[in-house]
Protein backbone atom coordinates (compact mmCIF):
# COMPACT_ATOMS: atom_id res chain seq x y z
CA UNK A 1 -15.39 -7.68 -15.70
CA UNK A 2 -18.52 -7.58 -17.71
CA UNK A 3 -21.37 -5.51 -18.21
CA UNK A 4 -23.03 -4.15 -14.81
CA UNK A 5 -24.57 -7.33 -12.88
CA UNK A 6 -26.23 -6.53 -10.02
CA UNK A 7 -26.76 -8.89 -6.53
CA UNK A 8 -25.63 -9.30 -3.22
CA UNK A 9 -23.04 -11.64 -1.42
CA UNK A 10 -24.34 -11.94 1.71
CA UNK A 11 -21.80 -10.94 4.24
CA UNK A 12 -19.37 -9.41 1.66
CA UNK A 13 -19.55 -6.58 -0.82
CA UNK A 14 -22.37 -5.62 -3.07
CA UNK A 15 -22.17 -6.75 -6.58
CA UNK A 16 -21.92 -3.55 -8.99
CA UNK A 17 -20.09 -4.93 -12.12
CA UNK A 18 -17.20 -2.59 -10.73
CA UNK A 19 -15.28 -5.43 -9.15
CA UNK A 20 -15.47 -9.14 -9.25
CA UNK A 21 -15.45 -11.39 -5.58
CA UNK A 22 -14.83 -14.49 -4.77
CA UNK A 23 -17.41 -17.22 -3.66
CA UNK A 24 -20.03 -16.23 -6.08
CA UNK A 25 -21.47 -18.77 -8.67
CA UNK A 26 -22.00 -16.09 -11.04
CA UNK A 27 -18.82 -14.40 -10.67
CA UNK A 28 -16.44 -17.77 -10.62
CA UNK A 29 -15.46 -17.53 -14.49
CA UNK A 30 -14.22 -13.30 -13.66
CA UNK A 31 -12.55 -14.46 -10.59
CA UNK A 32 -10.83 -17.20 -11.66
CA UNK A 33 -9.50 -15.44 -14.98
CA UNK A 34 -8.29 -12.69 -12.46
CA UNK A 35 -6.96 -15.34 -10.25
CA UNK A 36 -5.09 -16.18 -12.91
CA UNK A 37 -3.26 -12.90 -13.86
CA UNK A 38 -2.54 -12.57 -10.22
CA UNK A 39 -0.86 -16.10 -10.12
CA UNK A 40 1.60 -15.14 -12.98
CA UNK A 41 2.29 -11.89 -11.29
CA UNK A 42 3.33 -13.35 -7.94
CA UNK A 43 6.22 -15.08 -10.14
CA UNK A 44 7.24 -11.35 -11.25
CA UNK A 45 7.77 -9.38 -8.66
CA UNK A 46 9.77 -9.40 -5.46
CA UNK A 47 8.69 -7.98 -2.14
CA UNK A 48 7.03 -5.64 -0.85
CA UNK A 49 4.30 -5.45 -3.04
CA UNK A 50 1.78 -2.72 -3.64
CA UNK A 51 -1.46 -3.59 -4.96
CA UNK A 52 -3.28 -0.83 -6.55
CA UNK A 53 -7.14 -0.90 -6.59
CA UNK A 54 -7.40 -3.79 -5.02
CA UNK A 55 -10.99 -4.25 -4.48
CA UNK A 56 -12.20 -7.12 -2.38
CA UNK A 57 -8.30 -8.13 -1.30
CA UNK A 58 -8.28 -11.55 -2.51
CA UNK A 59 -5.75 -10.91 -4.91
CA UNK A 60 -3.52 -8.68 -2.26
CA UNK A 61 -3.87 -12.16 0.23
CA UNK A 62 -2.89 -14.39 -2.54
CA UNK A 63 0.22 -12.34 -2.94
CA UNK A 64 0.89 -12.63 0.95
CA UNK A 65 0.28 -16.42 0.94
CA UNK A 66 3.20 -16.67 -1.28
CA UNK A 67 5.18 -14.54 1.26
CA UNK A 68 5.16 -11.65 -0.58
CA UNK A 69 5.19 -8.98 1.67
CA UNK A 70 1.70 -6.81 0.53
CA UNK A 71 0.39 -3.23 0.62
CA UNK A 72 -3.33 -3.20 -0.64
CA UNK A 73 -3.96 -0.14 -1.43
CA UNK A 74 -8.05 0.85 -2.27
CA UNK A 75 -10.06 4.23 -2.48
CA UNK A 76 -13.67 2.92 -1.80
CA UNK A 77 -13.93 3.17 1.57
CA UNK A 78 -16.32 -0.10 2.12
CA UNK A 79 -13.96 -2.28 0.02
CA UNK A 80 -10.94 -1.28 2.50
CA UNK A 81 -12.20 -2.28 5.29
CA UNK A 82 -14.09 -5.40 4.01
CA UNK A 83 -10.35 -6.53 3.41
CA UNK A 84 -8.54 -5.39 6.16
CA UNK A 85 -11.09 -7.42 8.42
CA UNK A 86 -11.19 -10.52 6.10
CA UNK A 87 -7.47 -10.86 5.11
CA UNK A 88 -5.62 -10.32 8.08
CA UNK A 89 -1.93 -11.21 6.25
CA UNK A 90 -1.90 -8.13 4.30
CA UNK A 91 -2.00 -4.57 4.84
CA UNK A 92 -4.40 -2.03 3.69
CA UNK A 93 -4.66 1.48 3.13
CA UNK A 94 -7.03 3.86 1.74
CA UNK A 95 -5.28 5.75 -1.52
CA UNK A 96 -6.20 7.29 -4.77
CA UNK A 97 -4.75 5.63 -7.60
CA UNK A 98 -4.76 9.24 -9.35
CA UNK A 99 -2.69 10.31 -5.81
CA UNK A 100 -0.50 7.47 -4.51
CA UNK A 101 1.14 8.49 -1.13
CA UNK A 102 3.97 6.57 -1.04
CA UNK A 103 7.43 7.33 -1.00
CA UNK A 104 9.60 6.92 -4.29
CA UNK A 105 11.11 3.68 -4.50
CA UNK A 106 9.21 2.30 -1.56
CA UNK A 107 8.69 -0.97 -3.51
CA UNK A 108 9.84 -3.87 -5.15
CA UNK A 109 6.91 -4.72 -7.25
CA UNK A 110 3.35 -2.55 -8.18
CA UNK A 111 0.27 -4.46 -9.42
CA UNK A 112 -2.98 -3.12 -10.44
CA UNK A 113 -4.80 -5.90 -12.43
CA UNK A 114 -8.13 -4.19 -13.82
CA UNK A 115 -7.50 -1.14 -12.70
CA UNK A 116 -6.27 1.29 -15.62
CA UNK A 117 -9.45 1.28 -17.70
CA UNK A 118 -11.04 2.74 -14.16
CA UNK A 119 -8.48 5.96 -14.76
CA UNK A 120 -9.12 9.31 -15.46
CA UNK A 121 -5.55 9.71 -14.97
CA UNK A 122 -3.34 6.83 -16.71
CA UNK A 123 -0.35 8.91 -17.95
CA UNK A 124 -0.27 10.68 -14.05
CA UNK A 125 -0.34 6.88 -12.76
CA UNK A 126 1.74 5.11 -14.77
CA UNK A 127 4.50 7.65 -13.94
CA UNK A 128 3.90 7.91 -10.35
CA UNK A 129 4.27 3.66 -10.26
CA UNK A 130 7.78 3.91 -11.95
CA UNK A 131 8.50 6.59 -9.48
CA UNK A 132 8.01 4.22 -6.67
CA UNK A 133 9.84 1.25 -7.84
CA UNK A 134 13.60 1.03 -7.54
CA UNK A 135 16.02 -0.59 -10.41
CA UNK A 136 14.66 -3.64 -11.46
CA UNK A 137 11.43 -3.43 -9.81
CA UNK A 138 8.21 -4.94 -11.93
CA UNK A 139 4.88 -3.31 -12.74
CA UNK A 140 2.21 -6.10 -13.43
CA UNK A 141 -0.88 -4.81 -14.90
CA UNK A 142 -4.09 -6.52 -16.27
CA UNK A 143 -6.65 -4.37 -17.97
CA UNK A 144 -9.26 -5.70 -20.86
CA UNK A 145 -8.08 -6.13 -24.59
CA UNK A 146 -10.58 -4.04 -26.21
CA UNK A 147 -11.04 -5.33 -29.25
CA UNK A 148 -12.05 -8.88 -27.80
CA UNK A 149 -13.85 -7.35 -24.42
CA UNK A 150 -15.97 -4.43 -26.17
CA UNK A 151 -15.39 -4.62 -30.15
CA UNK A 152 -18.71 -2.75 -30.48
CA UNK A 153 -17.78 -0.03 -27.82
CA UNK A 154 -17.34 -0.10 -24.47
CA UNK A 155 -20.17 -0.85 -22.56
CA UNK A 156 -19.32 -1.15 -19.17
CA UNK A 157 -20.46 2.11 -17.37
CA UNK A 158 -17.23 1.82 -14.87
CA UNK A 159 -14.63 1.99 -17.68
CA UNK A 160 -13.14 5.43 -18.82
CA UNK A 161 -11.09 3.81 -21.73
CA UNK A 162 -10.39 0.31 -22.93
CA UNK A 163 -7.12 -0.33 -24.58
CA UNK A 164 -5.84 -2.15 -27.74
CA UNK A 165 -2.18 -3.52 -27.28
CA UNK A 166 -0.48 -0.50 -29.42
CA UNK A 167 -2.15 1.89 -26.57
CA UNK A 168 -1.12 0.24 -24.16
CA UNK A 169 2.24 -0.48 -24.84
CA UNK A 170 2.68 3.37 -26.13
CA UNK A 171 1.47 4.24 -22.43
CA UNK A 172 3.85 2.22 -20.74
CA UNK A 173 6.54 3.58 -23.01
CA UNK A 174 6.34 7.09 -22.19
CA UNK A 175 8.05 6.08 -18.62
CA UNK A 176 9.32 2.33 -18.53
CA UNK A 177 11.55 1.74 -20.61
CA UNK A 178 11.42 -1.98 -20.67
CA UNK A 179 7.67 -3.04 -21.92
CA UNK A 180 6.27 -6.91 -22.32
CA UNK A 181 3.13 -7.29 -23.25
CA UNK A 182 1.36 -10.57 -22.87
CA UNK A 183 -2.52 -11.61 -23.07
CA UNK A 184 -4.35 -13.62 -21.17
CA UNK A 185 -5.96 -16.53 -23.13
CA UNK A 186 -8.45 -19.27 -22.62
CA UNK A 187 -7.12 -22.49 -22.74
CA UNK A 188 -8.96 -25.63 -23.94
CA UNK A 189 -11.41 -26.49 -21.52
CA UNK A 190 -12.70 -22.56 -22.38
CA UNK A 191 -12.62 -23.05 -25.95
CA UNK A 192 -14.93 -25.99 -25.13
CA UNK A 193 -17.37 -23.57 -23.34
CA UNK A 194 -17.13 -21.23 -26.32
CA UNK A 195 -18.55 -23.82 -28.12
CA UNK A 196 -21.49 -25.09 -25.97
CA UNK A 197 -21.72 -20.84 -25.53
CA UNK A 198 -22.34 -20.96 -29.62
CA UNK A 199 -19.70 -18.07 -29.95
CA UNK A 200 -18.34 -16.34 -27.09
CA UNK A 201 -18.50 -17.68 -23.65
CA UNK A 202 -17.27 -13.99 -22.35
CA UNK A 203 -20.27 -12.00 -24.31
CA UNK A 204 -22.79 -14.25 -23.42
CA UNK A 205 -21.79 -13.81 -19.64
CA UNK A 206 -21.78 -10.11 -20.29
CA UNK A 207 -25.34 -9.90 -21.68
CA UNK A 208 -27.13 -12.89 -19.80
CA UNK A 209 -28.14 -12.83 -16.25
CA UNK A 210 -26.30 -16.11 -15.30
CA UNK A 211 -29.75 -17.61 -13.81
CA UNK A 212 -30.79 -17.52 -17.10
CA UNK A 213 -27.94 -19.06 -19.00
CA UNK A 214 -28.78 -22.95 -19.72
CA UNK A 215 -28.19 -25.43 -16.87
CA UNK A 216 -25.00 -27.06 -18.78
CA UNK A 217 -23.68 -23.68 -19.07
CA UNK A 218 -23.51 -22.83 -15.68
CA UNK A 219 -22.35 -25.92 -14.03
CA UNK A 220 -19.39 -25.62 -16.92
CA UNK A 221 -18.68 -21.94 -15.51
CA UNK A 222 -18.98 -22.86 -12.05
CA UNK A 223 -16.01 -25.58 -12.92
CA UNK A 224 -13.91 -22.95 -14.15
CA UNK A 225 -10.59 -22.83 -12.14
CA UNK A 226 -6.97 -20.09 -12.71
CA UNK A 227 -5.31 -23.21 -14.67
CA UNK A 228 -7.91 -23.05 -17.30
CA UNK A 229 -6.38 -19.85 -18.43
CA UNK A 230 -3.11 -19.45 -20.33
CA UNK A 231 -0.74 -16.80 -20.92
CA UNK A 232 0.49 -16.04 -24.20
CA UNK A 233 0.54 -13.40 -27.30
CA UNK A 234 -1.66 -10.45 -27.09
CA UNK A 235 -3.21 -11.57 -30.30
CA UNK A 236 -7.16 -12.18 -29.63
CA UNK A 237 -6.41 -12.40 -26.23
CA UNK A 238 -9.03 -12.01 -23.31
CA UNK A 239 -7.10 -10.05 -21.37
CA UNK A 240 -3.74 -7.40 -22.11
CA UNK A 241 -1.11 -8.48 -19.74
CA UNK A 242 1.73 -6.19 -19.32
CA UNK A 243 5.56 -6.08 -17.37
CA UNK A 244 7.31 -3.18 -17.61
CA UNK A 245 10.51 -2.10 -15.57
């Protein structure tokens, strides 16, 4: 996500700048881009599924929809039970990313999509996640590409570290020892609102109160949908995409 933007969703969660939500005209372009990592990672892991950090639950409900069996698992206590009542298809449990209390090799598949640049403890969590996939099971992560997402210095106050590609990858290494990294990339209908953004649609969105952007603007972002995001190299990408088993 971007830099902190504050507001309400009535009937849902607060908006910090910690998560994104769905329904939310000024959230739909971060939704949709994580709608779109959690799309590709539905076609990379087999059942069941933990999802680590999983905020709101939409992504941990689009998993189940697929009939992926689906552990959410979230720390903040309000988030947890927002999705336990509003996604009844999936399961979900309070846990500490830093202290995961599941038993090794209890799953097929681990996500956490925007979750590791949250982490005091990334080495600790990366190695408890291969711990608790068998042979052959997937860990799907998303976390920003730093040097697109904060190339001045990271400036949103919920992020401990931002990672380039090398870091991540050298992460991932120290206890997977199959690693592909992948970005996530806008595709031509984004490039478009890069354009019409004069620069970058993401920065703009990070320092401008959407209200405020121009009316074309935000009737573009509010068309934004998963399929207008690709996934390719790393290079320049939005996001860093990772699979490692």
């Amino acid at each position: 996500m971007g830099q902190t933007r504050r507001g309400a969703n009535p009937g849902s969660l607060p908006l910090t700048g910690e998560r994104t939500i769905p329904g939310v005209e000024a959230e739909n372009y971060w939704f949709r881009r994580h709608e779109a990592a959690y799309r590709f990672a539905a076609g990379r892991v087999r059942g069941p599924v933990l999802d680590v950090g999983s905020g709101e639950g939409y992504g941990a409900a689009m998993l189940a929809s697929t009939g992926i069996s689906t552990i959410a698992a979230e720390l903040d206590e309000p988030a947890a039970r927002h999705a336990a009542s509003t996604y009844p298809a999936i399961r979900v449990t309070r846990a500490d990313a830093c202290r995961l209390p599941f038993k090794p090799g209890a799953f097929g598949g681990v996500l956490a999509m925007q979750v590791l640049e949250h982490l005091w403890c990334p080495e600790d969590f990366v190695a408890a996640v291969r711990n608790l996939l068998p042979t052959g099971g997937a860990f799907v992560l998303t976390t920003p590409n730093r040097l697109t997402f904060s190339p001045d210095g990271v400036r949103n106050p919920f992020h401990t570290h931002e990672y380039t590609a090398e870091e991540l990858r050298a992460l991932l290494g120290r206890s997977f020892r199959n690693v592909e990294l992948l970005g996530v990339r806008p595709g031509l209908y984004l490039r478009s609102l890069d354009v019409l953004a004069e620069g970058s649609l993401q920065h703009l969105l990070m320092r401008t109160p959407f209200e405020e952007l121009p009316s074309k603007l935000r009737t573009g972002v509010g068309m934004v949908r998963p399929g207008h995001f690709t996934v390719g190299d790393t290079e320049g990408s939005l996001d860093l995409l990772a699979v490692a088993s």
